[in-house]
C-alpha atoms as a PDB file:
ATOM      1  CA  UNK A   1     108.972 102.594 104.719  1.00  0.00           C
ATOM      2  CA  UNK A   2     106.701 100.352 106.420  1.00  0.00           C
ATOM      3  CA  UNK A   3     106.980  96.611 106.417  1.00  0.00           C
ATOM      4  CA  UNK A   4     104.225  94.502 106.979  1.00  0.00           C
ATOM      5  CA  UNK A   5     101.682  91.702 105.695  1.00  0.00           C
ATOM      6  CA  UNK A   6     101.979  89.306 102.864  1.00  0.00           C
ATOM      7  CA  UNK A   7     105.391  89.437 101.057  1.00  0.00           C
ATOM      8  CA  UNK A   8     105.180  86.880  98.211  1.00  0.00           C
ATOM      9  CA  UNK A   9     108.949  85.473  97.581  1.00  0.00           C
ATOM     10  CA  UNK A  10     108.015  85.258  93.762  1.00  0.00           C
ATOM     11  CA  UNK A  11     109.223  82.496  91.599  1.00  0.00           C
ATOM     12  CA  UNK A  12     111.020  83.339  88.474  1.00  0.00           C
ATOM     13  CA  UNK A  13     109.211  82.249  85.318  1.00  0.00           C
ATOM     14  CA  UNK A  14     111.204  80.816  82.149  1.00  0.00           C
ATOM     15  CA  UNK A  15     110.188  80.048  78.563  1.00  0.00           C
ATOM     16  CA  UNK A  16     110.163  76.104  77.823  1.00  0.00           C
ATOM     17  CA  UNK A  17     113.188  77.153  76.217  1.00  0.00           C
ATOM     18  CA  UNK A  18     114.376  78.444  79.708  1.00  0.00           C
ATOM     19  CA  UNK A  19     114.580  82.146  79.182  1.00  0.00           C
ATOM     20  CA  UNK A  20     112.902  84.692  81.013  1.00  0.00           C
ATOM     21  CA  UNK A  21     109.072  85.142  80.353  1.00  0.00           C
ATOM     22  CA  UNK A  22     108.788  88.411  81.298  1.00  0.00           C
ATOM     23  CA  UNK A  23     105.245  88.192  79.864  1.00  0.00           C
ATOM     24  CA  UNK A  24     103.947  85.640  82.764  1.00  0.00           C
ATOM     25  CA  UNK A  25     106.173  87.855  85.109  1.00  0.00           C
ATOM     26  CA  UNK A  26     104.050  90.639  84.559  1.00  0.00           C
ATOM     27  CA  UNK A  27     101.055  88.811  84.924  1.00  0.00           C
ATOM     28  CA  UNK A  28     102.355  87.528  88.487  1.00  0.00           C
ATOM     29  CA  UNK A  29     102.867  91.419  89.491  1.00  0.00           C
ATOM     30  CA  UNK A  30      99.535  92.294  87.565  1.00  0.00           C
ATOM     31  CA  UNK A  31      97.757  89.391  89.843  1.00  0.00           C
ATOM     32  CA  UNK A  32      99.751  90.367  93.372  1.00  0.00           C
ATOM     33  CA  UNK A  33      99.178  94.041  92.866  1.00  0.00           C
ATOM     34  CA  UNK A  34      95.544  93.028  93.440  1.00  0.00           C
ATOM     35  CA  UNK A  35      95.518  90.679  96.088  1.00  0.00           C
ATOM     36  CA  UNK A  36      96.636  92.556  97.988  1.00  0.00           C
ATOM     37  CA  UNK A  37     100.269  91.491  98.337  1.00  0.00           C
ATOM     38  CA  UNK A  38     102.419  94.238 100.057  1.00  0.00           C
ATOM     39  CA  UNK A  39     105.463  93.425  97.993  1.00  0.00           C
ATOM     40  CA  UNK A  40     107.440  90.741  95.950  1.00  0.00           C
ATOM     41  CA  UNK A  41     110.715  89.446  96.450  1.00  0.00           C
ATOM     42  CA  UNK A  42     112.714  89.111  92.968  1.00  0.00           C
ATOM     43  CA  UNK A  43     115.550  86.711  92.601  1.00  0.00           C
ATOM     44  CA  UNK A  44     115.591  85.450  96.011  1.00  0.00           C
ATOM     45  CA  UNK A  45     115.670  81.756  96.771  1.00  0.00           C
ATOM     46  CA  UNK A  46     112.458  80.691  95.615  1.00  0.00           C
ATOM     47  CA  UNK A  47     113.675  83.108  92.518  1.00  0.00           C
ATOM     48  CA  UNK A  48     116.068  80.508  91.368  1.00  0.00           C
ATOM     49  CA  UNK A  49     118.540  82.766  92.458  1.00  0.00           C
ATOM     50  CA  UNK A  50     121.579  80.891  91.920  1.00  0.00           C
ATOM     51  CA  UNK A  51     120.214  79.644  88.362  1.00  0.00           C
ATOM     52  CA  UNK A  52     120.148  83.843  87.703  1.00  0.00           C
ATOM     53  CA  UNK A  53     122.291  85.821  86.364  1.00  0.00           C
ATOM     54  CA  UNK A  54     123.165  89.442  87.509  1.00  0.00           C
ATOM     55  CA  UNK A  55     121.859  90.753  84.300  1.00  0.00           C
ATOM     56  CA  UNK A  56     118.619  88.878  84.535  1.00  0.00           C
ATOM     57  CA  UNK A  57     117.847  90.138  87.737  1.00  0.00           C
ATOM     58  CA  UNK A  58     118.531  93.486  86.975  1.00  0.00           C
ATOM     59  CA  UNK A  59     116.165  93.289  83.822  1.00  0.00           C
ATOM     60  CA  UNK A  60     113.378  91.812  85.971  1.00  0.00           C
ATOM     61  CA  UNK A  61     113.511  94.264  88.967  1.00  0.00           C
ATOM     62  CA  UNK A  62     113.996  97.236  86.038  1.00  0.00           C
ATOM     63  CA  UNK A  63     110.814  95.501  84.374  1.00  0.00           C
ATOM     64  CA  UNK A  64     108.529  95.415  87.498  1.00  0.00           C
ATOM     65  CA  UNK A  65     109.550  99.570  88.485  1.00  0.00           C
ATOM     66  CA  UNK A  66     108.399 100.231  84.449  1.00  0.00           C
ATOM     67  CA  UNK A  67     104.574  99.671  85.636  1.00  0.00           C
ATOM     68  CA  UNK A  68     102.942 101.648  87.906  1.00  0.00           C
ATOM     69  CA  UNK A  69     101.554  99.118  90.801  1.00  0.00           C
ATOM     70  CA  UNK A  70     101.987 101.938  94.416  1.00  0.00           C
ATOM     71  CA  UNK A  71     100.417  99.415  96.439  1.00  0.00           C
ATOM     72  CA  UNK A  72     103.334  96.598  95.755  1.00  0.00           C
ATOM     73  CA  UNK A  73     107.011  97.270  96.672  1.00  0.00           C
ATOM     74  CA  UNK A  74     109.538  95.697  94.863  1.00  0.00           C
ATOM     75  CA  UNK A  75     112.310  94.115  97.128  1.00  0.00           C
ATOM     76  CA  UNK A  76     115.012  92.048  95.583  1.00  0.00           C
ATOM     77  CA  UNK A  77     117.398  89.291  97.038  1.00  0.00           C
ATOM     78  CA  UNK A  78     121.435  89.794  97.329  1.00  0.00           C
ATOM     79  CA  UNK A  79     123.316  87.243  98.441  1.00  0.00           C
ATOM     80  CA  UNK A  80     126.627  85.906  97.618  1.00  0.00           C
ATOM     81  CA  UNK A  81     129.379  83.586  99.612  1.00  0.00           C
ATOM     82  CA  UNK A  82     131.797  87.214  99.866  1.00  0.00           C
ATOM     83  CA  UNK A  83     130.905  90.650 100.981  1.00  0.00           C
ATOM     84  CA  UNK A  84     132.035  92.411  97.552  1.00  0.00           C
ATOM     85  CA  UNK A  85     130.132  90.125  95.532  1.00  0.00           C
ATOM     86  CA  UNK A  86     126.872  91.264  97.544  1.00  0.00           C
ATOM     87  CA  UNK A  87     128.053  94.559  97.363  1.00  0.00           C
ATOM     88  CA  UNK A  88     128.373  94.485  93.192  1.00  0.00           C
ATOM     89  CA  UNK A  89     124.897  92.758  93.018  1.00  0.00           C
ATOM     90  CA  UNK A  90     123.103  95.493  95.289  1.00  0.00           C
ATOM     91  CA  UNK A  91     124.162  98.429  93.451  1.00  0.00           C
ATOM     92  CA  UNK A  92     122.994  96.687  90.187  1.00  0.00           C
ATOM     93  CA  UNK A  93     119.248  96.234  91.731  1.00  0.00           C
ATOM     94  CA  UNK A  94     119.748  99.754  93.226  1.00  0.00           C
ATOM     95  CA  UNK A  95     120.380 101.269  89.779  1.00  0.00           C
ATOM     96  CA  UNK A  96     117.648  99.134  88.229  1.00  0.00           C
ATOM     97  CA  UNK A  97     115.360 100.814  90.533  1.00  0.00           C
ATOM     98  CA  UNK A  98     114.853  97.966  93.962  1.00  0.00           C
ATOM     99  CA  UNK A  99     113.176  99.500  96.800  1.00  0.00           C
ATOM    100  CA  UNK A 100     114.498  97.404  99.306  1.00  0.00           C
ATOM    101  CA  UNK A 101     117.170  94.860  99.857  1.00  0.00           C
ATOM    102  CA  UNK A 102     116.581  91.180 101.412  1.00  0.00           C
ATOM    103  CA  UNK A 103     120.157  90.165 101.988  1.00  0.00           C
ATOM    104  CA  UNK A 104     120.943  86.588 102.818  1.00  0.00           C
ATOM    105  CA  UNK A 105     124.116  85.678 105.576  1.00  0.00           C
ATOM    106  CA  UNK A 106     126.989  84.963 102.943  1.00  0.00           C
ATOM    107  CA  UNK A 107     126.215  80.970 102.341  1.00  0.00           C
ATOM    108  CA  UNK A 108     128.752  78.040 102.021  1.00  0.00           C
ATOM    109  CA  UNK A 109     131.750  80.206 103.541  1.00  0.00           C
ATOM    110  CA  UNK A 110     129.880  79.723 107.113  1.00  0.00           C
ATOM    111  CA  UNK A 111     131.435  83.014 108.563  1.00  0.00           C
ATOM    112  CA  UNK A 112     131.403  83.393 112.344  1.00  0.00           C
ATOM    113  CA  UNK A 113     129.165  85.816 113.652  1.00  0.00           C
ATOM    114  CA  UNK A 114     132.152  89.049 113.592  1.00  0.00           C
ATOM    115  CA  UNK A 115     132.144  87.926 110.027  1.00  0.00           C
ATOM    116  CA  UNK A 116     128.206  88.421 109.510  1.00  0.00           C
ATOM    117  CA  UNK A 117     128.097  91.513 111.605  1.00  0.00           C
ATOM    118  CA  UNK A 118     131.022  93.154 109.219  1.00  0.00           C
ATOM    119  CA  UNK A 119     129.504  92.039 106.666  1.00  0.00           C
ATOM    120  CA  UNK A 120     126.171  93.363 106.993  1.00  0.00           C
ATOM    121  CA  UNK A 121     127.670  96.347 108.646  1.00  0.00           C
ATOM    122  CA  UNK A 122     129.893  97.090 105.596  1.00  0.00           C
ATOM    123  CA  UNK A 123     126.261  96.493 103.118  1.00  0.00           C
ATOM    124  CA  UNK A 124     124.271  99.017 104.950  1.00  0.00           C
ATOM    125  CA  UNK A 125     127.474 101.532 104.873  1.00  0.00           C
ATOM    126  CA  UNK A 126     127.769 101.628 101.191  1.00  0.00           C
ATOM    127  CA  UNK A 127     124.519 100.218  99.468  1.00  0.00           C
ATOM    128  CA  UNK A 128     121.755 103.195  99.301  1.00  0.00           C
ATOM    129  CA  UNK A 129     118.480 101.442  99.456  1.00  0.00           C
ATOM    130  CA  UNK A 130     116.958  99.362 102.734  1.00  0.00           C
ATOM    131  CA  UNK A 131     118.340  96.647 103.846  1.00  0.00           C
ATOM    132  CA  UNK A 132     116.775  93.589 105.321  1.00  0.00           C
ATOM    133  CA  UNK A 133     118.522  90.965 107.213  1.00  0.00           C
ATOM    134  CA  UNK A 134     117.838  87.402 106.233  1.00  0.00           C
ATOM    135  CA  UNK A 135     118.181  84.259 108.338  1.00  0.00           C
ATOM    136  CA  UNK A 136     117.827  80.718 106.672  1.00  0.00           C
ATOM    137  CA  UNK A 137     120.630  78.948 108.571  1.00  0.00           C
ATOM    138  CA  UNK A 138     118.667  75.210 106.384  1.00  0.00           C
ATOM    139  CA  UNK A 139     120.139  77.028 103.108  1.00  0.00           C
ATOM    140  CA  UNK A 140     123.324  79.065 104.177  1.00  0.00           C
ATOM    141  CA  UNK A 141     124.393  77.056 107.055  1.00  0.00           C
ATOM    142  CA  UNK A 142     125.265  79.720 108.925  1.00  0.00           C
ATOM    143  CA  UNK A 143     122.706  80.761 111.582  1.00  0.00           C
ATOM    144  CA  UNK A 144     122.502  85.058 112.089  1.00  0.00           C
ATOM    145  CA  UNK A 145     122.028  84.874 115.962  1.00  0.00           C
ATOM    146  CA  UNK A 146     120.173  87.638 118.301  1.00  0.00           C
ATOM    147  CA  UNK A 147     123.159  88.923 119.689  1.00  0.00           C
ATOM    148  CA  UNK A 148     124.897  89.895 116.306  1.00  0.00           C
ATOM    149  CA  UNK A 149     121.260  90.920 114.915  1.00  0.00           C
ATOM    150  CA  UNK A 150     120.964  93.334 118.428  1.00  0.00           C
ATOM    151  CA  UNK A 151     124.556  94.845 116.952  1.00  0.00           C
ATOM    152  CA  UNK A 152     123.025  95.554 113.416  1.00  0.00           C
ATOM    153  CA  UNK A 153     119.074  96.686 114.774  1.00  0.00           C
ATOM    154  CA  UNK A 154     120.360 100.615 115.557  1.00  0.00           C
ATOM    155  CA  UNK A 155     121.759 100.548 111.910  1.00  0.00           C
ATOM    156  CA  UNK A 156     119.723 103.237 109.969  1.00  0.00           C
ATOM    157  CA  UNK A 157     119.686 101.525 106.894  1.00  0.00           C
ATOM    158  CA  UNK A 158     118.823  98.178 108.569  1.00  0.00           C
ATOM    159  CA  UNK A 159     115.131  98.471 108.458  1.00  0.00           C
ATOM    160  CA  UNK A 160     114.025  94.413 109.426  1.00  0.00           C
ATOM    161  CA  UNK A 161     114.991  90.760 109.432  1.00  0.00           C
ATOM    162  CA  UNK A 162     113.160  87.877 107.927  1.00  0.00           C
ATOM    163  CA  UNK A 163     113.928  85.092 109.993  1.00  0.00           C
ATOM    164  CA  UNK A 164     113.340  81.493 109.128  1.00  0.00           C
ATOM    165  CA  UNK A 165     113.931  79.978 112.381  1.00  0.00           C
ATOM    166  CA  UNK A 166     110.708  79.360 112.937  1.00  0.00           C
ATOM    167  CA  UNK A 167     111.151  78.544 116.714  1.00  0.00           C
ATOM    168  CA  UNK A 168     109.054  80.531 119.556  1.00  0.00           C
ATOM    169  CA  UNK A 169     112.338  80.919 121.468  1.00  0.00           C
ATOM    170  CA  UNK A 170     114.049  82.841 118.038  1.00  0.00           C
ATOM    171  CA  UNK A 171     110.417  85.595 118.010  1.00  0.00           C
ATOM    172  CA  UNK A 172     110.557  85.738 121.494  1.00  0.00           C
ATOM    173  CA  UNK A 173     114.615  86.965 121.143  1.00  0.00           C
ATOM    174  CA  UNK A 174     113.488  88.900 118.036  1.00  0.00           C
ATOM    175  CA  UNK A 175     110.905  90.802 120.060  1.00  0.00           C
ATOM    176  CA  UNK A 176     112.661  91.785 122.667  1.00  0.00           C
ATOM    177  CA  UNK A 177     115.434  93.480 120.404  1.00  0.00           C
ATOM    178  CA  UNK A 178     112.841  95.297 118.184  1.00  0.00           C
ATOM    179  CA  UNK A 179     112.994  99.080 117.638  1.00  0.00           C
ATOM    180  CA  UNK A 180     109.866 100.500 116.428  1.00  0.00           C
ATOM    181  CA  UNK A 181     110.598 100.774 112.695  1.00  0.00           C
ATOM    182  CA  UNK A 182     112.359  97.396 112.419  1.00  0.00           C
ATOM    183  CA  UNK A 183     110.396  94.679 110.920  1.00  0.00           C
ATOM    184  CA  UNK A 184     110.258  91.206 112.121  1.00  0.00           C
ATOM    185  CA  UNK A 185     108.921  88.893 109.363  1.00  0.00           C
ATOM    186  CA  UNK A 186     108.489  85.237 109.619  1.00  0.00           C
ATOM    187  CA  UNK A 187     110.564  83.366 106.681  1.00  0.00           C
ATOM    188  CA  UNK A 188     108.400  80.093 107.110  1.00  0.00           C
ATOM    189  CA  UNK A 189     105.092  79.905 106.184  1.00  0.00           C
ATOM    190  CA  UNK A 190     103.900  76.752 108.947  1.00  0.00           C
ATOM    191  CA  UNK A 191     104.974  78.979 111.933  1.00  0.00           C
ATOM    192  CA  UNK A 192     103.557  82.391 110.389  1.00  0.00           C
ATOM    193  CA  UNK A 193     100.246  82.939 111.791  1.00  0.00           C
ATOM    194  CA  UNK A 194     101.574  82.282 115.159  1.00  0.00           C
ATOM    195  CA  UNK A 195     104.475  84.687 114.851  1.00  0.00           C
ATOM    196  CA  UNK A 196     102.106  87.278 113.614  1.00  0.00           C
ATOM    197  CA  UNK A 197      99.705  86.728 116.266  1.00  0.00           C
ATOM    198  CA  UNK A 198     102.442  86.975 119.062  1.00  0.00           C
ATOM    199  CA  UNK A 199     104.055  90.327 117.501  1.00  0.00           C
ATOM    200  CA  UNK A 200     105.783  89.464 113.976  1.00  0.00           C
ATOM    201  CA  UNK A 201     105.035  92.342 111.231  1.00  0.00           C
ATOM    202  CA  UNK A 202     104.303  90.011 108.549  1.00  0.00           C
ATOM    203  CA  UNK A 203     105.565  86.948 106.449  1.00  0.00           C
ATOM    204  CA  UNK A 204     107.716  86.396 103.427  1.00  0.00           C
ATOM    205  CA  UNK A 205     105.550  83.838 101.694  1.00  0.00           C
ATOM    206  CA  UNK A 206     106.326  80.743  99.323  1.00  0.00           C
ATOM    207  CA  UNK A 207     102.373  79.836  99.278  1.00  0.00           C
ATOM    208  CA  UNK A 208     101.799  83.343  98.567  1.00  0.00           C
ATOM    209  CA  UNK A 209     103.002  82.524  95.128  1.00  0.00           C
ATOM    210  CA  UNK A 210      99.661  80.567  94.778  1.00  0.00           C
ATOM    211  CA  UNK A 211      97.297  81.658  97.266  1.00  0.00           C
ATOM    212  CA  UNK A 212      97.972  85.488  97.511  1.00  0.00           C
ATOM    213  CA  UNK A 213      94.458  86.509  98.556  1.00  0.00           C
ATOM    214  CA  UNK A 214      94.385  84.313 101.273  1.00  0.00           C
ATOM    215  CA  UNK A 215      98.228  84.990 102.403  1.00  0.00           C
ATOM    216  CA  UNK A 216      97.245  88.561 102.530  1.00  0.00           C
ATOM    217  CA  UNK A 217      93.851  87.875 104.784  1.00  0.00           C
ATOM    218  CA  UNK A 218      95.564  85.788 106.907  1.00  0.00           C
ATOM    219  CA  UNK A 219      98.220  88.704 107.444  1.00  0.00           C
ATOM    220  CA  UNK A 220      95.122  90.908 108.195  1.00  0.00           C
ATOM    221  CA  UNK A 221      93.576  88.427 110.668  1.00  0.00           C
ATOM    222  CA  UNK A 222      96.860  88.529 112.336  1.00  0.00           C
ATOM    223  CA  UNK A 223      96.568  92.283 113.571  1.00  0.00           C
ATOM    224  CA  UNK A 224      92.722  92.312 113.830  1.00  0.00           C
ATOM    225  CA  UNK A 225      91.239  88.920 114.860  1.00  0.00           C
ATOM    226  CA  UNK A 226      93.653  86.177 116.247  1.00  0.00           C
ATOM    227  CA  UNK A 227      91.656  83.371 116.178  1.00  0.00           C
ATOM    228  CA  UNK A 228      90.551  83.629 112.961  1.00  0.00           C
ATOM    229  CA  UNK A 229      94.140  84.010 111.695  1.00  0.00           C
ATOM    230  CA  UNK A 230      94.682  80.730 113.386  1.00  0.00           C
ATOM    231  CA  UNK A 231      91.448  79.024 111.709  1.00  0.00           C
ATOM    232  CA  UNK A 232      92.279  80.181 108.441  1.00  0.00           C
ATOM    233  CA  UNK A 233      96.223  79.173 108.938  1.00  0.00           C
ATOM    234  CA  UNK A 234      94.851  75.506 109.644  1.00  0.00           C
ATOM    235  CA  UNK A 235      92.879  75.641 106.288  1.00  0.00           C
ATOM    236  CA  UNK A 236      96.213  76.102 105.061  1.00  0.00           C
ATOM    237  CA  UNK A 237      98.458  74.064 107.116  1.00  0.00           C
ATOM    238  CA  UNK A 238      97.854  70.944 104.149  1.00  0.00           C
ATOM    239  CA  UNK A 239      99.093  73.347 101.500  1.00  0.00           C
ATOM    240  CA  UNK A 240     101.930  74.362 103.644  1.00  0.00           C
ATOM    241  CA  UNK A 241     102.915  70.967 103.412  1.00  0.00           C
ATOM    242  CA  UNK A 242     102.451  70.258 100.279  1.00  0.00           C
ATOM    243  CA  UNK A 243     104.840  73.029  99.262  1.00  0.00           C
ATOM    244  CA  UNK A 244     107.383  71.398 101.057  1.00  0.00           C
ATOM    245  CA  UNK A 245     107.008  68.080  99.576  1.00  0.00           C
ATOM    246  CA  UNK A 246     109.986  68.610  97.232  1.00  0.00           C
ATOM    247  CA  UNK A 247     112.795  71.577  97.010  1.00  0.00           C
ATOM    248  CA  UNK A 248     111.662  74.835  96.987  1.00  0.00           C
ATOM    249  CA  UNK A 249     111.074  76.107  94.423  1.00  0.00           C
ATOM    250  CA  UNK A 250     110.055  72.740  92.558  1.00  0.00           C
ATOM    251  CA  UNK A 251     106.063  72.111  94.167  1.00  0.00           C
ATOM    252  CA  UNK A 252     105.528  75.880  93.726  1.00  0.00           C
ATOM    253  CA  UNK A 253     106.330  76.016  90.335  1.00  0.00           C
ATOM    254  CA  UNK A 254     104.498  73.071  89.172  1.00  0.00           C
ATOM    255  CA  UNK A 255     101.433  74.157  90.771  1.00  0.00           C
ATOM    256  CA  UNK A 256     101.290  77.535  89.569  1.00  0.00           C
ATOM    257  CA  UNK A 257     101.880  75.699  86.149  1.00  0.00           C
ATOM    258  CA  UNK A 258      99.081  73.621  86.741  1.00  0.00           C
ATOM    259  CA  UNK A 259      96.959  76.789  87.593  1.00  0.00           C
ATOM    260  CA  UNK A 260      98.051  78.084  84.402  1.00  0.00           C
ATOM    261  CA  UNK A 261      99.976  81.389  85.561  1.00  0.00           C
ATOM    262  CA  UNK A 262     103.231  80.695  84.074  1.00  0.00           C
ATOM    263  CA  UNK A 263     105.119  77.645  82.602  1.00  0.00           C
ATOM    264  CA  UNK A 264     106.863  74.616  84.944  1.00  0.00           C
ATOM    265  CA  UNK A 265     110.477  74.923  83.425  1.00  0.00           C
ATOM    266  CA  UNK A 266     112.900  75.294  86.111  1.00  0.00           C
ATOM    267  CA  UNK A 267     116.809  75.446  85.506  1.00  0.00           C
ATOM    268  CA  UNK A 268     118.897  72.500  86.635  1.00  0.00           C
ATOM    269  CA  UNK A 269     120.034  70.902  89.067  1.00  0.00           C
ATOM    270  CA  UNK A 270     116.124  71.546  89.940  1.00  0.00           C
ATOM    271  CA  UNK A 271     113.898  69.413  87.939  1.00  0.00           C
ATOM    272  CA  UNK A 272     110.184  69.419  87.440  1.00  0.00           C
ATOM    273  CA  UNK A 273     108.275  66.959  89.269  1.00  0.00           C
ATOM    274  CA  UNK A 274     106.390  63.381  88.459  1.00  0.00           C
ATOM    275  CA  UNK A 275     102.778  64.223  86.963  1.00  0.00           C
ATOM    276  CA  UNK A 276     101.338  61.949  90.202  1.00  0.00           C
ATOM    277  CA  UNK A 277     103.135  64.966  92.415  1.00  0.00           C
ATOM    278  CA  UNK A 278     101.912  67.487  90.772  1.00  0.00           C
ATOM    279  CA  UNK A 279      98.481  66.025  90.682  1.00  0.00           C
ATOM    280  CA  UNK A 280      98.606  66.374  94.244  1.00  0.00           C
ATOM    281  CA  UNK A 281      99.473  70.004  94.366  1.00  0.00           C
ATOM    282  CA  UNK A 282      96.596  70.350  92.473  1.00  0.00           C
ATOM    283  CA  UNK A 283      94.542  68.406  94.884  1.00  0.00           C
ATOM    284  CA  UNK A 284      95.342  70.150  97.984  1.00  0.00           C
ATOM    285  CA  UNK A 285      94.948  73.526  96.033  1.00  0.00           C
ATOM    286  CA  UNK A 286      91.429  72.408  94.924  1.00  0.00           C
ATOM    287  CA  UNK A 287      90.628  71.129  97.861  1.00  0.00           C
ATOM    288  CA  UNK A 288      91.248  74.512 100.009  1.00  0.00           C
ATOM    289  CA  UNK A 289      88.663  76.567  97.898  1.00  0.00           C
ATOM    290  CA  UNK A 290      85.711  73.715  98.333  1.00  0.00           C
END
């Protein structure tokens, strides 16, 4: 399976009564399948993951495999503070029909790094779908270092990492560990064009969420012209921002609520923003297709 381009880490919509809307989530996979998106992440992080449970994630991942859409593999997030509890959750988004798994380092039990490597070593024994590593040491604090990833990387069913340390020094370690079917995806969107000009296979993308056309192009750009992947990642740079203005997945909600793609309810603790902020979204949005 090859990993590359624009993966959009999707947002999860819910009713105003705050169940799923699995009509707006179709229309998200209708609209991705044609910008050409390479795949969506369900109930990762920008998911609302930890607002989710099990069962809802398996209904949304069994929901997106009901459509035909080839061109846009569906990936979905594990993650979970013990290595059973990942374990449980993968084989539930295996059976609902997940083509790949993006599985966070175990969060708030801050494992050393034996701990990560047994863990993700023990995942890829027993869980019969892809796995790909994922690195967001802001979130988990725990930070999945190159030595422990150059342990996993020979792993068959280890396929990539998505690694949101966005630092040259962490692509440069990345690179030099890479086999030729493991992916290296950028997990930030400010530092993607530059990791996917210097080697990176592609990005797992909040904007994408609201600019998947141009997420996808810029992925393009990477492989084919560099500097105008860099031109069109500084048209973006003010959106990138934006984005991050608030917790994920607050801003990225709000403005695909604005845009009229799904509804802004979010499940607490998140909260929807002031109608100023989200005039501003709307702004910067506006103000990138002038």
């Amino acid at each position: 399976m090859q990993l590359r381009g624009s993966i959009c880490a999707l947002v999860t919509p819910f009713s105003s009564a705050g169940d799923l809307d699995l009509e707006a989530f179709e229309r998200l996979l209708d609209w991705h399948a044609s910008a050409g998106t390479q795949a969506v992440v369900i109930g990762g992080s920008t998911g609302e993951s930890g607002a989710l449970e099990t069962t809802e994630v398996v209904r949304l991942v069994r929901q997106a495999r009901q459509k035909s859409r080839a061109q846009l593999q569906i990936w979905a997030g594990i993650g979970a503070p013990a290595t059973h509890k990942a374990l449980h959750l993968g084989e539930a988004l295996i059976d609902a029909g997940a083509q790949v798994l993006l599985a966070v380092t175990p969060y708030y039990s801050r494992p050393p790094q034996e701990g990560l490597y047994r863990h993700y070593q023990q995942l890829a024994d027993q869980l019969a779908a892809p796995l790909v590593l994922y690195n967001v040491p802001g979130r988990t604090g725990v930070d999945l270092l190159p030595e422990t990833v150059a342990r996993l990387i020979d792993h068959p069913n280890i396929i990539g990492i998505k690694e949101a340390v966005g630092r040259d020094d962490r692509l440069q370690a990345m690179l030099a560990l890479r086999r030729p079917d493991f992916a290296i995806l950028s997990g930030d969107d400010g530092t993607c064009a530059e990791w996917m000009v210097q080697g990176a296979d592609g990005v797992v993308s909040v904007a994408a969420n609201v600019v998947p056309e141009l997420m996808a192009h810029l992925a393009t750009l990477a492989q084919d012209d560099p500097q105008g992947c860099r031109a069109l990642d500084l048209r973006l740079r003010a959106l990138y921002v934006a984005l991050e203005s608030a917790p994920n997945p607050m801003p990225v909600k709000a403005l695909l609520a604005r845009l009229g793609h799904c509804g802004p309810t979010l499940r607490l603790p998140l909260i929807e923003l002031e109608p100023s902020h989200e005039a501003h979204l709307l702004t910067v949005h506006e103000q990138l297709h002038a």
